[in-house]
C-alpha atoms as a PDB file:
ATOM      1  CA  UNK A   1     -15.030  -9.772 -26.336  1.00  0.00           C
ATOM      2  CA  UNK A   2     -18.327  -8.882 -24.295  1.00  0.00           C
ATOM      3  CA  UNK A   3     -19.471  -5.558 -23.790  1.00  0.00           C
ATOM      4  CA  UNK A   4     -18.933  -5.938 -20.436  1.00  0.00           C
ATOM      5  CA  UNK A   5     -15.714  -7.413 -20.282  1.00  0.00           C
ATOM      6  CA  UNK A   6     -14.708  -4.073 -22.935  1.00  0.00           C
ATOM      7  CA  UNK A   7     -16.269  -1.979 -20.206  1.00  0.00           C
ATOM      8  CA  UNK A   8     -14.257  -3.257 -17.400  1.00  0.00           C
ATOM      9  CA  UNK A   9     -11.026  -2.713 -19.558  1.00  0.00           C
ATOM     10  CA  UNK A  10     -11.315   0.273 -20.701  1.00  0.00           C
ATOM     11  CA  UNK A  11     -12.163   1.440 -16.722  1.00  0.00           C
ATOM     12  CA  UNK A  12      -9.194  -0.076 -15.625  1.00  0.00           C
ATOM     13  CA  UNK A  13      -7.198   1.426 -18.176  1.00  0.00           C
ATOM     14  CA  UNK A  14      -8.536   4.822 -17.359  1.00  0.00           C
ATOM     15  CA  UNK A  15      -7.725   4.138 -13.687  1.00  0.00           C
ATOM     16  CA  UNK A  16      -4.416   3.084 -14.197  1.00  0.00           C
ATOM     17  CA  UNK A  17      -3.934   6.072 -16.548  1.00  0.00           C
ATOM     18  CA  UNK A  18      -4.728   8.700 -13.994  1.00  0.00           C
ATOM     19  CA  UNK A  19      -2.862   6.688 -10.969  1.00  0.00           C
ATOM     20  CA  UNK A  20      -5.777   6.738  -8.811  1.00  0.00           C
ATOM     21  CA  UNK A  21      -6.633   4.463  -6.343  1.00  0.00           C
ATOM     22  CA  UNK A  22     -10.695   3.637  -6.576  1.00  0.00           C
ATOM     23  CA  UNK A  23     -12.732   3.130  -3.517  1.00  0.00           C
ATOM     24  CA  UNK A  24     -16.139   1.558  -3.103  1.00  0.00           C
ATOM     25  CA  UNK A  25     -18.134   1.716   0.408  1.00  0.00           C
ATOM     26  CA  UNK A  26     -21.473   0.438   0.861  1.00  0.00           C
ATOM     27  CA  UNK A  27     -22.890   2.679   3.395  1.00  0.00           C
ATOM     28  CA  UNK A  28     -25.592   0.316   5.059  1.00  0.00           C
ATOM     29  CA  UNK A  29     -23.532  -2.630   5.178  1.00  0.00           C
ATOM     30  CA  UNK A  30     -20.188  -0.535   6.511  1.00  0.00           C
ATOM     31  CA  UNK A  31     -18.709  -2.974   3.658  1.00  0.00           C
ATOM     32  CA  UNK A  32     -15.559  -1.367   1.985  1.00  0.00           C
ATOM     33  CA  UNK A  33     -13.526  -1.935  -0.633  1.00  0.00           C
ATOM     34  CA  UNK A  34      -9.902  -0.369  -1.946  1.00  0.00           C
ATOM     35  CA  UNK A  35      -8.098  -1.346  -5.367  1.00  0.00           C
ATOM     36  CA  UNK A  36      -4.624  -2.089  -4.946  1.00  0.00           C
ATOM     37  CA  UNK A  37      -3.647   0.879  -6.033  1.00  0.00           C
ATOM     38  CA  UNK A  38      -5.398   2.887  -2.844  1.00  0.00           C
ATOM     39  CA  UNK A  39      -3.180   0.282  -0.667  1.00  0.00           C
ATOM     40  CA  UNK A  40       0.198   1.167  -3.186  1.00  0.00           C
ATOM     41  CA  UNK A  41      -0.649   5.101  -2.847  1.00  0.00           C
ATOM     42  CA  UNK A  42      -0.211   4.641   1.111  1.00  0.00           C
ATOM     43  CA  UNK A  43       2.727   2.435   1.143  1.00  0.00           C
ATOM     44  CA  UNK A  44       0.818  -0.866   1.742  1.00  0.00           C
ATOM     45  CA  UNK A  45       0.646  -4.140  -0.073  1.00  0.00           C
ATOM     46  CA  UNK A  46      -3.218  -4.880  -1.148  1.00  0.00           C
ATOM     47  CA  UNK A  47      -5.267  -5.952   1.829  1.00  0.00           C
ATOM     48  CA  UNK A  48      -2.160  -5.339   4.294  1.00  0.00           C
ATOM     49  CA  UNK A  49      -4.497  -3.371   6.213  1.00  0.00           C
ATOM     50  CA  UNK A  50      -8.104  -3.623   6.336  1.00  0.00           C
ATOM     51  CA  UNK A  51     -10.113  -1.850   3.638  1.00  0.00           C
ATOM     52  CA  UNK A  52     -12.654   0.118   6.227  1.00  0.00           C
ATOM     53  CA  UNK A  53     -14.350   3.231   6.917  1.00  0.00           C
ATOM     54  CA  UNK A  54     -12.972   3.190  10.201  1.00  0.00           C
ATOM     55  CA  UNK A  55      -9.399   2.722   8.422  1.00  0.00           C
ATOM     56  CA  UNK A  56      -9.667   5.191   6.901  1.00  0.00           C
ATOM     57  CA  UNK A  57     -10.886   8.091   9.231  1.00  0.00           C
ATOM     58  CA  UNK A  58      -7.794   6.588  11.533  1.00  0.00           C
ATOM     59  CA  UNK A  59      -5.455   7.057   8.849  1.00  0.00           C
ATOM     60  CA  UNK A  60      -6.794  10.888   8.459  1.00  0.00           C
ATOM     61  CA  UNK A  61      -4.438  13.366   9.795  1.00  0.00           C
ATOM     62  CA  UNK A  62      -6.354  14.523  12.975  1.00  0.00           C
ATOM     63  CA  UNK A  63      -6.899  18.006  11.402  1.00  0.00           C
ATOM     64  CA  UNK A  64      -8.830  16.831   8.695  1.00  0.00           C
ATOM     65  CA  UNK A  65     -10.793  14.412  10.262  1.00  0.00           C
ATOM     66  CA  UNK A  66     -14.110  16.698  11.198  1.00  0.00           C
ATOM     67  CA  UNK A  67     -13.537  18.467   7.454  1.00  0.00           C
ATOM     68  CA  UNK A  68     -14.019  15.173   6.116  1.00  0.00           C
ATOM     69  CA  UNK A  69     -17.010  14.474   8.316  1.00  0.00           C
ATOM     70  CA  UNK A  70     -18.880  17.453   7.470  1.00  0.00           C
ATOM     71  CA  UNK A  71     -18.129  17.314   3.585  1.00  0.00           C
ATOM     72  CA  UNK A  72     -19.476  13.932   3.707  1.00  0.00           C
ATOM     73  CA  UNK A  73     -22.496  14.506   5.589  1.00  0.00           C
ATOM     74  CA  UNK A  74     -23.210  18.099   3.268  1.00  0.00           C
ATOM     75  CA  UNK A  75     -22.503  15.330   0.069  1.00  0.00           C
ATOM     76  CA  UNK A  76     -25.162  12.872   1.416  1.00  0.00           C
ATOM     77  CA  UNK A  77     -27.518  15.811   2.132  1.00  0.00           C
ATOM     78  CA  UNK A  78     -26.888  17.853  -1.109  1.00  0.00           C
ATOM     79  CA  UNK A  79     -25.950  15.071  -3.136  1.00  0.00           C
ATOM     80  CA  UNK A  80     -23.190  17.165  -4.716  1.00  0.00           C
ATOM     81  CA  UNK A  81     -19.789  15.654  -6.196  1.00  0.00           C
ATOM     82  CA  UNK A  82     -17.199  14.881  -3.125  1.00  0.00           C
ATOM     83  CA  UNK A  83     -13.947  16.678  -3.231  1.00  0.00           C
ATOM     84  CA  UNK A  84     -11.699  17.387  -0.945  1.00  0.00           C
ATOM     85  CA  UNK A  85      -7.705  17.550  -0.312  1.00  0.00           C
ATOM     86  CA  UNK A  86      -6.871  15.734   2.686  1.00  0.00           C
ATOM     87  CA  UNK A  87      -3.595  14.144   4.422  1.00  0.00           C
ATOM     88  CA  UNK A  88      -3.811  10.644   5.007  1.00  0.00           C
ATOM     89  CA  UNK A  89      -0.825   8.645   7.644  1.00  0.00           C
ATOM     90  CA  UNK A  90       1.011   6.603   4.996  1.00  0.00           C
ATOM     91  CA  UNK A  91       2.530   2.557   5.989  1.00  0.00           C
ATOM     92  CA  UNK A  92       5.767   4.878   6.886  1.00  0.00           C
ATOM     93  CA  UNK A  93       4.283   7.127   9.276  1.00  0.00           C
ATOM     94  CA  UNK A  94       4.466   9.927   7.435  1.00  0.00           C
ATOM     95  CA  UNK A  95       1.393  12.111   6.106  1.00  0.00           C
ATOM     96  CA  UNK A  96       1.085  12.607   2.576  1.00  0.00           C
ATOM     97  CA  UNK A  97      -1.481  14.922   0.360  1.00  0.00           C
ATOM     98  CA  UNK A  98      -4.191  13.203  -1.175  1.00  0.00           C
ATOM     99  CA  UNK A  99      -7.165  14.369  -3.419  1.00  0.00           C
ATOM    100  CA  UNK A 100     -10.355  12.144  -3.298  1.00  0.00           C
ATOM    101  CA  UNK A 101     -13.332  12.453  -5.094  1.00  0.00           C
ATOM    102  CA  UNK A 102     -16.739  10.157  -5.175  1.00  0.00           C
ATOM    103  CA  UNK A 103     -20.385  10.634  -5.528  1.00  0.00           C
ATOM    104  CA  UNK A 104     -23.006   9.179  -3.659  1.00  0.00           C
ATOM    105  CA  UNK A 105     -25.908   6.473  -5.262  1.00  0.00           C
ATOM    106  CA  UNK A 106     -29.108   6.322  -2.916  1.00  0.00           C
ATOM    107  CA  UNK A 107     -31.641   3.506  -2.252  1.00  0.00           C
ATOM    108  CA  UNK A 108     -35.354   3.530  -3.159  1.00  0.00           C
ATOM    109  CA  UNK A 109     -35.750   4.971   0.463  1.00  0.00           C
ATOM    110  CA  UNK A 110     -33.821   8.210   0.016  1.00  0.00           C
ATOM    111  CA  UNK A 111     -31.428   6.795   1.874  1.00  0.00           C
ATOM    112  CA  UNK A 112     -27.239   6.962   1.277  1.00  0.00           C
ATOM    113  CA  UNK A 113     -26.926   3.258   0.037  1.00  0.00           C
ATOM    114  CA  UNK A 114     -23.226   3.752  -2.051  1.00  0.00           C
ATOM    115  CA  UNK A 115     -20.256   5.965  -2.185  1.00  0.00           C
ATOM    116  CA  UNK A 116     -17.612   5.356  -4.958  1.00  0.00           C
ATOM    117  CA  UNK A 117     -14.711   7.629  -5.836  1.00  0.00           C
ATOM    118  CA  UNK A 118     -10.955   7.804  -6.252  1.00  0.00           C
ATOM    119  CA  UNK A 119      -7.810   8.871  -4.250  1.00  0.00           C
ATOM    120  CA  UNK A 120      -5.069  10.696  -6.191  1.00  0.00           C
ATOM    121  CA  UNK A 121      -1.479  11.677  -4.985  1.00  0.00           C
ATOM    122  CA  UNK A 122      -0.855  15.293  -4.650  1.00  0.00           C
ATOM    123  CA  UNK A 123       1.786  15.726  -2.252  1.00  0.00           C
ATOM    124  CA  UNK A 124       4.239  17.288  -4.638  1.00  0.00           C
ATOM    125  CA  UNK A 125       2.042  19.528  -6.040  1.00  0.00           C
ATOM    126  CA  UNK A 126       0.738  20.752  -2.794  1.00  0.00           C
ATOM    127  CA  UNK A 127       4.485  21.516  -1.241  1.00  0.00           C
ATOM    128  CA  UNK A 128       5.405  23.016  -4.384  1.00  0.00           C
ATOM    129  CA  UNK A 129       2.183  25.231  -4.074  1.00  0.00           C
ATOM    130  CA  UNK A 130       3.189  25.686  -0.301  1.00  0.00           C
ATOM    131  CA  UNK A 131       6.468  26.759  -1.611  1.00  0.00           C
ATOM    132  CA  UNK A 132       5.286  29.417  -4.171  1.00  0.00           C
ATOM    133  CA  UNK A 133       3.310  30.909  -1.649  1.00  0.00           C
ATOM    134  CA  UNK A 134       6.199  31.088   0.877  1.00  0.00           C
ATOM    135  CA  UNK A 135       8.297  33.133  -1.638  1.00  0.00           C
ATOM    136  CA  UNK A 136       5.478  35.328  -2.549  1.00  0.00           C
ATOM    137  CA  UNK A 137       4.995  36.213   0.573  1.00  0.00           C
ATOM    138  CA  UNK A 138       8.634  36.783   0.981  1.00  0.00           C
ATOM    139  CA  UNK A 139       9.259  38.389  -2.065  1.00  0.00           C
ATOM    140  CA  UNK A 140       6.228  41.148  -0.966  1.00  0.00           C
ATOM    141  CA  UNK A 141       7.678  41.881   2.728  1.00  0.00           C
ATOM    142  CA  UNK A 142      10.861  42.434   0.929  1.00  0.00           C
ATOM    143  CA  UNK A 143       9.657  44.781  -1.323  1.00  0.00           C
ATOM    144  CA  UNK A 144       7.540  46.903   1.519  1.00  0.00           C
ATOM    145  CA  UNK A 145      10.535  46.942   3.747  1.00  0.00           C
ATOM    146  CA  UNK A 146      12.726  48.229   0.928  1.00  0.00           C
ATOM    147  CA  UNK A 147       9.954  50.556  -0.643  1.00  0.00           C
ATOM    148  CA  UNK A 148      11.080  48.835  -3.977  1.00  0.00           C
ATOM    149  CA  UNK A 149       8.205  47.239  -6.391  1.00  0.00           C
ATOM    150  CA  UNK A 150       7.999  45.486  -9.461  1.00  0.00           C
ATOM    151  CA  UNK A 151       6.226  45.478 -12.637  1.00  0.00           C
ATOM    152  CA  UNK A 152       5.411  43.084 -15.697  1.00  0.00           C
ATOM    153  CA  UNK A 153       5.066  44.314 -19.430  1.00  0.00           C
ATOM    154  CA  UNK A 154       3.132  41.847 -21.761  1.00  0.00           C
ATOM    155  CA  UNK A 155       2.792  42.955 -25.182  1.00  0.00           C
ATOM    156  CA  UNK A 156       0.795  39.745 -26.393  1.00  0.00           C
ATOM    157  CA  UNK A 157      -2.121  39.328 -27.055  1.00  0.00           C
ATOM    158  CA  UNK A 158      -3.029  42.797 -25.780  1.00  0.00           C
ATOM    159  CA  UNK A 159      -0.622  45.159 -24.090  1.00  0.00           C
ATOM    160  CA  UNK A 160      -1.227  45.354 -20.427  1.00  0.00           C
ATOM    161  CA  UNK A 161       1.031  46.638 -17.372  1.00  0.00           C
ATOM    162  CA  UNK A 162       0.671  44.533 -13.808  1.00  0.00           C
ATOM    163  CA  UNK A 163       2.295  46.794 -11.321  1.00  0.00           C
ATOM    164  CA  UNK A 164       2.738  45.110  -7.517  1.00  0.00           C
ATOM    165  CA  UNK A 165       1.456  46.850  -4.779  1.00  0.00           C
ATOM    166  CA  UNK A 166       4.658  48.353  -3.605  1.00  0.00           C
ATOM    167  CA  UNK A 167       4.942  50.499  -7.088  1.00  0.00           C
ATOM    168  CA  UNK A 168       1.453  51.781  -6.072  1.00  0.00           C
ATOM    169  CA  UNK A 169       2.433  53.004  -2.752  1.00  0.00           C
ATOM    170  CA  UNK A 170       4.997  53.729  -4.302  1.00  0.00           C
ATOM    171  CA  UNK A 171       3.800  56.199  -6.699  1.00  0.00           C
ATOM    172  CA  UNK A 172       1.021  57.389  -4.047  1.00  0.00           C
ATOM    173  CA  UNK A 173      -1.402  55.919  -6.555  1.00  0.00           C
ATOM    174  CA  UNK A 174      -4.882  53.876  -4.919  1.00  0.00           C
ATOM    175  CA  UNK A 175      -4.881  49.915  -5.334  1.00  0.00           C
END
């Protein structure tokens, strides 16, 4: 087997590993290209839709659209890595959580010539996230309208005490 060939297995292996879609736009040509996996994450068979830049900013949920323009244009200028969480319209109509990543290459010029990266599904972890934060919130404006607090004990590795807010106010004692 060719080093090559080895090379291209082991990437696809990876990829399908991770569940990531994989992206590839050449910037001066507007030429774009999506695995089938990046049509499978939004509910599409591969090249059901066109595999654009344009696509994709459509598909963008219209909140995230100028977040996505600006952390592209800072990753072109900086050169950083590209990461963001954005919602993207799925083949259902429905907009899901998505993390996507890439990195820039640049011609001889100076110039943004290629942008690869991935697309990974977070949509569960984000409501669950949404979720926790709901009930924290919750649990706290319980707590101050009650006057009632809470507190942890760890023993391990090294005793500590967490005390909420509330049992500070509480107690009259500064946060």
């Amino acid at each position: 087997m060719s080093n090559n060939l080895q090379r291209t297995l082991r990437l696809q292996t990876i990829v399908d590993g991770i569940n990531a879609g994989v992206w590839d736009w050449q910037i001066q040509t507007g030429e774009e290209w999506w695995s089938d996996r990046f049509f499978q994450l939004l509910g599409y068979e591969p090249n059901e839709i066109p595999s654009t830049f344009e696509q994709f900013m459509a598909m963008l949920h219209p909140a995230d659209v100028d977040t996505v323009n600006a952390a592209i244009e800072a990753h072109f200028a900086i050169g950083d890595m590209y990461f963001l969480n954005i919602r993207m319209r799925c083949k259902n109509g429905a907009y899901r959580w998505f993390e996507t990543s890439g990195r820039v290459t640049f011609n001889a010029e100076g110039k943004p010539e290629r942008m690869v990266g991935s697309l990974i599904d977070i949509h569960e972890k984000v409501l669950i996230q949404e979720k926790l934060e709901g009930n924290q919130f919750t649990l706290e404006e319980t707590n101050k309208m009650v006057q009632a607090g809470g507190w942890v004990v760890s023993l391990l590795p090294v005793p500590t005490i967490h005390w909420s807010d509330e049992v500070y106010a509480i107690h009259e004692v500064p946060v």
